[in-house]
N, C-alpha and C. Protein backbone atom coordinates (compact mmCIF):
# COMPACT_ATOMS: atom_id res chain seq x y z
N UNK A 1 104.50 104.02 89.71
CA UNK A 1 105.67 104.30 90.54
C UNK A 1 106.95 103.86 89.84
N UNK A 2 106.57 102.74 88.55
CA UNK A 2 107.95 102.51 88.08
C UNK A 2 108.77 103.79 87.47
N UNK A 3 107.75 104.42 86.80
CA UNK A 3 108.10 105.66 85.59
C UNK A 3 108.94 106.60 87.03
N UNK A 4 107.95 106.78 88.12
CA UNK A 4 109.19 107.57 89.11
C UNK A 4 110.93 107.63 89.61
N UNK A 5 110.41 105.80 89.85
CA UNK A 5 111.91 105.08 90.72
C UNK A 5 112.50 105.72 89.43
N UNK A 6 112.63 105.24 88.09
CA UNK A 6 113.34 105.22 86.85
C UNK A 6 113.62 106.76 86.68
N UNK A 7 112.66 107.68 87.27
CA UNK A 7 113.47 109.11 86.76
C UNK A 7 114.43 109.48 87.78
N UNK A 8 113.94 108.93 89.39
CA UNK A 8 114.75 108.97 90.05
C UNK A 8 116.38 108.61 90.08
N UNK A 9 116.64 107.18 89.78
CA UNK A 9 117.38 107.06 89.51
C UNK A 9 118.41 107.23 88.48
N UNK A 10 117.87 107.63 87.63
CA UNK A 10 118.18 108.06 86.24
C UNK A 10 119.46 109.23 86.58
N UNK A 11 118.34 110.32 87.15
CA UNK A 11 119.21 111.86 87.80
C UNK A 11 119.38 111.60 88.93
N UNK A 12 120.99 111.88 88.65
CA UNK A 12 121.51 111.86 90.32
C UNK A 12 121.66 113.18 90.85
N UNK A 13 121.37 114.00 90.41
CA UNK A 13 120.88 115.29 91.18
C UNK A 13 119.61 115.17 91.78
N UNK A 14 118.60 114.45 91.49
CA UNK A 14 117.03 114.34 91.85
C UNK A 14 117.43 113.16 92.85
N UNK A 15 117.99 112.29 92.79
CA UNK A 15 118.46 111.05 93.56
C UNK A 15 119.04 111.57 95.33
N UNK A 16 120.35 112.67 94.55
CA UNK A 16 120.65 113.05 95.77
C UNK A 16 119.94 114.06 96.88
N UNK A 17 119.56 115.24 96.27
CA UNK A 17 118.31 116.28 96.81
C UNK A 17 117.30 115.18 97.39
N UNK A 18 116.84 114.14 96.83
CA UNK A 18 115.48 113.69 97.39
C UNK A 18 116.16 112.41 98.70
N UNK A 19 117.29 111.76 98.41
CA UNK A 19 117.82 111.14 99.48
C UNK A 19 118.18 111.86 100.97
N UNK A 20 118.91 113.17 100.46
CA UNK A 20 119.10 114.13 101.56
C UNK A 20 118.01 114.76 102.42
N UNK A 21 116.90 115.01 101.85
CA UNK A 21 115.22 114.84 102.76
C UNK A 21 114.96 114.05 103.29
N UNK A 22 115.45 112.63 102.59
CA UNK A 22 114.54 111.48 103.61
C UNK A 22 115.75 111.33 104.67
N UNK A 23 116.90 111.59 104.54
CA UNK A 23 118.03 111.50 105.53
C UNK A 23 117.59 111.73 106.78
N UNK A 24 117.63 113.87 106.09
CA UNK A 24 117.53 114.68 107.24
C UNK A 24 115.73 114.39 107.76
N UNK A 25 114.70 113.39 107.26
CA UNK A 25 113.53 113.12 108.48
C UNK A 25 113.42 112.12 108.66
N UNK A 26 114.57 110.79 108.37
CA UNK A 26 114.40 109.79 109.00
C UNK A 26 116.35 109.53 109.18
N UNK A 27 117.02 110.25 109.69
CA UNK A 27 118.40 110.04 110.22
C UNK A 27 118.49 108.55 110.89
N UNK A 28 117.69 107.83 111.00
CA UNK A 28 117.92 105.96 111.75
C UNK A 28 117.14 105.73 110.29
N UNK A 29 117.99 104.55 110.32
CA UNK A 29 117.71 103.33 108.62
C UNK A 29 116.56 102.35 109.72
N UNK A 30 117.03 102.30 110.76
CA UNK A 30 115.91 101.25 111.45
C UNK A 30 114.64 101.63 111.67
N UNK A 31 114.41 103.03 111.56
CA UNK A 31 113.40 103.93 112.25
C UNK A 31 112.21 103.67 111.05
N UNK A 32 111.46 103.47 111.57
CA UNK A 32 109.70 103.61 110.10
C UNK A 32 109.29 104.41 110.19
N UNK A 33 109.18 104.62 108.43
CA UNK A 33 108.92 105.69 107.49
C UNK A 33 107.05 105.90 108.19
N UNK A 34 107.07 106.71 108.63
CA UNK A 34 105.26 106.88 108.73
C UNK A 34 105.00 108.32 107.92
N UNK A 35 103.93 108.16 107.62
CA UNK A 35 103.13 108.47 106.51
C UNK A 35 102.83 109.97 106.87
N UNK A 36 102.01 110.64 108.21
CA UNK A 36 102.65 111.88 108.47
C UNK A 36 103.87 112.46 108.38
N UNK A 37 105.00 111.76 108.38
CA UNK A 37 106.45 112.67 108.00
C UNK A 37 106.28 112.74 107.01
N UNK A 38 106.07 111.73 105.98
CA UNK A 38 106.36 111.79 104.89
C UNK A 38 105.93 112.49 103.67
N UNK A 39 104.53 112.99 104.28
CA UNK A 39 103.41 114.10 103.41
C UNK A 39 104.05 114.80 103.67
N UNK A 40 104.98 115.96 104.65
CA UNK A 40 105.13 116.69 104.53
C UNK A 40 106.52 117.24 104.03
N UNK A 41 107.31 116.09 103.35
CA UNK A 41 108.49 116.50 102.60
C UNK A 41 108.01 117.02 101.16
N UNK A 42 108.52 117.77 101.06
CA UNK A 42 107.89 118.94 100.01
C UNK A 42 109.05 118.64 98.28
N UNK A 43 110.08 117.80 98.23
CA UNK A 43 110.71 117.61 97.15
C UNK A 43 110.74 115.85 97.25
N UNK A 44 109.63 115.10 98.18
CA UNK A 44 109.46 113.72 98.11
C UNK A 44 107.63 113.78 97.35
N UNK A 45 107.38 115.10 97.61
CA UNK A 45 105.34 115.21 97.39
C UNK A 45 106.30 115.91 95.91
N UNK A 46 106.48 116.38 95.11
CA UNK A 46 107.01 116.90 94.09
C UNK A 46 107.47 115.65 93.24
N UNK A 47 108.45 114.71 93.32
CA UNK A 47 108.63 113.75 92.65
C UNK A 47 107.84 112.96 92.61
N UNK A 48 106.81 112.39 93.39
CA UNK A 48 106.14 111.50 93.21
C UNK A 48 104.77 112.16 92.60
N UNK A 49 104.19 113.76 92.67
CA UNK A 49 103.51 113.93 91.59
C UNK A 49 103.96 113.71 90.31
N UNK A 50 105.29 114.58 90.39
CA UNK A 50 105.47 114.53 88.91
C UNK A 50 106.16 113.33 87.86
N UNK A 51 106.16 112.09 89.06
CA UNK A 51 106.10 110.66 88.56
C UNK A 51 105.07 110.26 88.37
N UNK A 52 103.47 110.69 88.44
CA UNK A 52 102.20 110.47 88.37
C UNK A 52 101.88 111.12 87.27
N UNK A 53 102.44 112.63 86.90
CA UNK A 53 101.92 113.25 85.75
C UNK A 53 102.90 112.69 84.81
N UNK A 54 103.93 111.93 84.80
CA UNK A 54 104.69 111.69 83.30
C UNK A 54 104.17 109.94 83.65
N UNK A 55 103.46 109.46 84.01
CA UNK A 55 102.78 108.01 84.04
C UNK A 55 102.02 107.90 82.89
N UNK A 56 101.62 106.64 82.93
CA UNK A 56 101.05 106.66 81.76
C UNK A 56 99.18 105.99 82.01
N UNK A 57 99.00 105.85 83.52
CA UNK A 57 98.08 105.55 84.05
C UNK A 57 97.69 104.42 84.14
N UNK A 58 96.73 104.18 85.18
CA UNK A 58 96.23 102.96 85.30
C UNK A 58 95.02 102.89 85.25
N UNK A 59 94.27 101.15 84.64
CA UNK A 59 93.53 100.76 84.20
C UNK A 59 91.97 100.66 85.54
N UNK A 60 92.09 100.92 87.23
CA UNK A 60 91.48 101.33 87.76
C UNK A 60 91.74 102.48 88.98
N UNK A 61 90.99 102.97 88.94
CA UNK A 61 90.60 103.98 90.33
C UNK A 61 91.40 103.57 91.68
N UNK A 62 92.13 104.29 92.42
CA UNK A 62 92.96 104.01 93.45
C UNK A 62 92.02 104.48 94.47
N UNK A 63 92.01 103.61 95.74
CA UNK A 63 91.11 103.99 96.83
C UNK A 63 91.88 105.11 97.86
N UNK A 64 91.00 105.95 98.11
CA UNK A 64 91.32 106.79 99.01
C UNK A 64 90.51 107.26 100.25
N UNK A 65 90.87 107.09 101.41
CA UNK A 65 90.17 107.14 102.55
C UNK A 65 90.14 108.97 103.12
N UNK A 66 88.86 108.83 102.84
CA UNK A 66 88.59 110.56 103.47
C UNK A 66 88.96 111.04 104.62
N UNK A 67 89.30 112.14 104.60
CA UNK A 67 90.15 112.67 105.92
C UNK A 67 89.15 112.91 106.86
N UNK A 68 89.93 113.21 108.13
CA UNK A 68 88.80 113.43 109.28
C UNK A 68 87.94 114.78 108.88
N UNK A 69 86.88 114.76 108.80
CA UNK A 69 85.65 115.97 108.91
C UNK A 69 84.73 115.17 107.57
N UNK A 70 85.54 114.73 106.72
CA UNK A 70 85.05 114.34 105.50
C UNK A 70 85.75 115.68 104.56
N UNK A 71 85.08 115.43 102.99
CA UNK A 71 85.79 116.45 102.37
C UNK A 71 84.61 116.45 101.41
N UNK A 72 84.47 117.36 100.36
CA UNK A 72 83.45 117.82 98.76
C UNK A 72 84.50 117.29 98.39
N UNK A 73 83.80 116.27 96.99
CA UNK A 73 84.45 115.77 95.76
C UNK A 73 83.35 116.26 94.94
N UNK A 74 83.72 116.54 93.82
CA UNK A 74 83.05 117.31 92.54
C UNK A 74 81.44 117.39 92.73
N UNK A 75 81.43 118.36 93.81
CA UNK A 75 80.56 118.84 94.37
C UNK A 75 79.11 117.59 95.70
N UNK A 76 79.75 116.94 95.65
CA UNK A 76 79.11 115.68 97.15
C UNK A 76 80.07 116.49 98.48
N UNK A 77 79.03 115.87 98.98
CA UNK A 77 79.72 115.41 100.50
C UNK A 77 80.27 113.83 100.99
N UNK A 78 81.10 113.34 101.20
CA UNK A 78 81.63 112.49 101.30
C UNK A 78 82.19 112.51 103.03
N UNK A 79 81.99 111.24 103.79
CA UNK A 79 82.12 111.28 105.37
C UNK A 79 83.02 110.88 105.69
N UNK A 80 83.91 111.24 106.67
CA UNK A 80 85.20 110.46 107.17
C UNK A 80 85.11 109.42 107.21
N UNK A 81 85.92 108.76 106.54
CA UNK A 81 86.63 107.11 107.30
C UNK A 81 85.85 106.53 105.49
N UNK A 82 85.12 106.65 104.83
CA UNK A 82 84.79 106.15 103.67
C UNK A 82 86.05 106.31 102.29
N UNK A 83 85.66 105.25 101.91
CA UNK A 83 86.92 104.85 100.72
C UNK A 83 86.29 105.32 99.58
N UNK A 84 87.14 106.56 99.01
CA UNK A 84 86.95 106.45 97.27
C UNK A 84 87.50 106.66 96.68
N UNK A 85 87.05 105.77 95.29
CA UNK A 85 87.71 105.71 94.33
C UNK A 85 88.20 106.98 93.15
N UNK A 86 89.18 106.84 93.52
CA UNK A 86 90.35 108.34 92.67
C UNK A 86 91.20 107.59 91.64
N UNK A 87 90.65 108.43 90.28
CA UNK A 87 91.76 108.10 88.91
C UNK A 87 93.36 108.76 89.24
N UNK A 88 94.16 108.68 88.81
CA UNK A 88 95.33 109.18 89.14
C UNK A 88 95.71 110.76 88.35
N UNK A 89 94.51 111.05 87.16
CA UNK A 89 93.87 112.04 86.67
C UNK A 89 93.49 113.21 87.88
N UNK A 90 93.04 112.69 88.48
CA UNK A 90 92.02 113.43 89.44
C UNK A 90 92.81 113.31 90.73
N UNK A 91 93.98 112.72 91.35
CA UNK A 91 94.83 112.71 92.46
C UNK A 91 95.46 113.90 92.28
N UNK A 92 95.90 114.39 91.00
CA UNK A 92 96.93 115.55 90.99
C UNK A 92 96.05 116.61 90.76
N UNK A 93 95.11 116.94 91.07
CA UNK A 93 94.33 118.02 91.43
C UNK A 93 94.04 118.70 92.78
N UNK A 94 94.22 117.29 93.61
CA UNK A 94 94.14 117.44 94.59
C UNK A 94 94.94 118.38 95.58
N UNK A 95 94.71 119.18 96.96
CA UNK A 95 95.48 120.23 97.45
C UNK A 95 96.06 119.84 98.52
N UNK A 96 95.24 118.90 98.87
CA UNK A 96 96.09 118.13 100.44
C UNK A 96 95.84 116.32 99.90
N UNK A 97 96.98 115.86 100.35
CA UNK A 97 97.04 114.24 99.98
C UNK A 97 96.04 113.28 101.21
N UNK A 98 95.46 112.18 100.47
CA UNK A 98 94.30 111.71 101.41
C UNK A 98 95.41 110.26 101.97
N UNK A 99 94.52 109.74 102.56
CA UNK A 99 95.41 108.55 103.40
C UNK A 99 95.26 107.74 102.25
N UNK A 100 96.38 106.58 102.03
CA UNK A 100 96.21 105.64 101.16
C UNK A 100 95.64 104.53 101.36
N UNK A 101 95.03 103.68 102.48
CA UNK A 101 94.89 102.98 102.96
C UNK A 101 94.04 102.02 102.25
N UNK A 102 92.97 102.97 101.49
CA UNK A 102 91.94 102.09 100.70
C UNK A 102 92.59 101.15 99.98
């Protein structure tokens, strides 16, 4: 996330476009950020992939909690509410974002 903040801030065109999203879905500074709004800002899911693909990675697997029904990972079945472990390789493949919770 450092390599992100740092491109973020870097461009203030990317700074301002991505401030003006979180504005216009969280207009109160007091109000909390929850995690359904926030998947679905579409130039906040864009920077933070593509702060993941110019990363330089990390040394373990990030936990990820399976969505409700469960989901196939490289070909398993895997059951709701179970934690697994995702390289940050294998996050940006992904088509819908899982809960972070693990």
């Amino acid at each position: 996330m450092t390599i992100c903040a740092f491109g973020v801030l870097k461009n203030k065109a990317i700074y301002r476009r991505l401030r003006k999203e979180l504005l216009a879905a969280f207009p109160d500074p007091t109000q909390r950020l929850d995690y359904l709004t926030l998947e679905k800002l579409p130039y906040l899911s864009a920077v933070i992939k593509e702060g993941l693909r110019r990363s330089y990675g990390v040394i373990h697997p990030l936990g990820r909690i399976m969505p409700e029904g469960g989901d196939t990972f490289n070909g398993y079945y895997i059951p709701q509410g179970v934690c697994h472990p995702i390289t940050p390789g294998e996050l940006r493949t992904l088509v819908t974002p899982w809960d972070t919770r693990g």
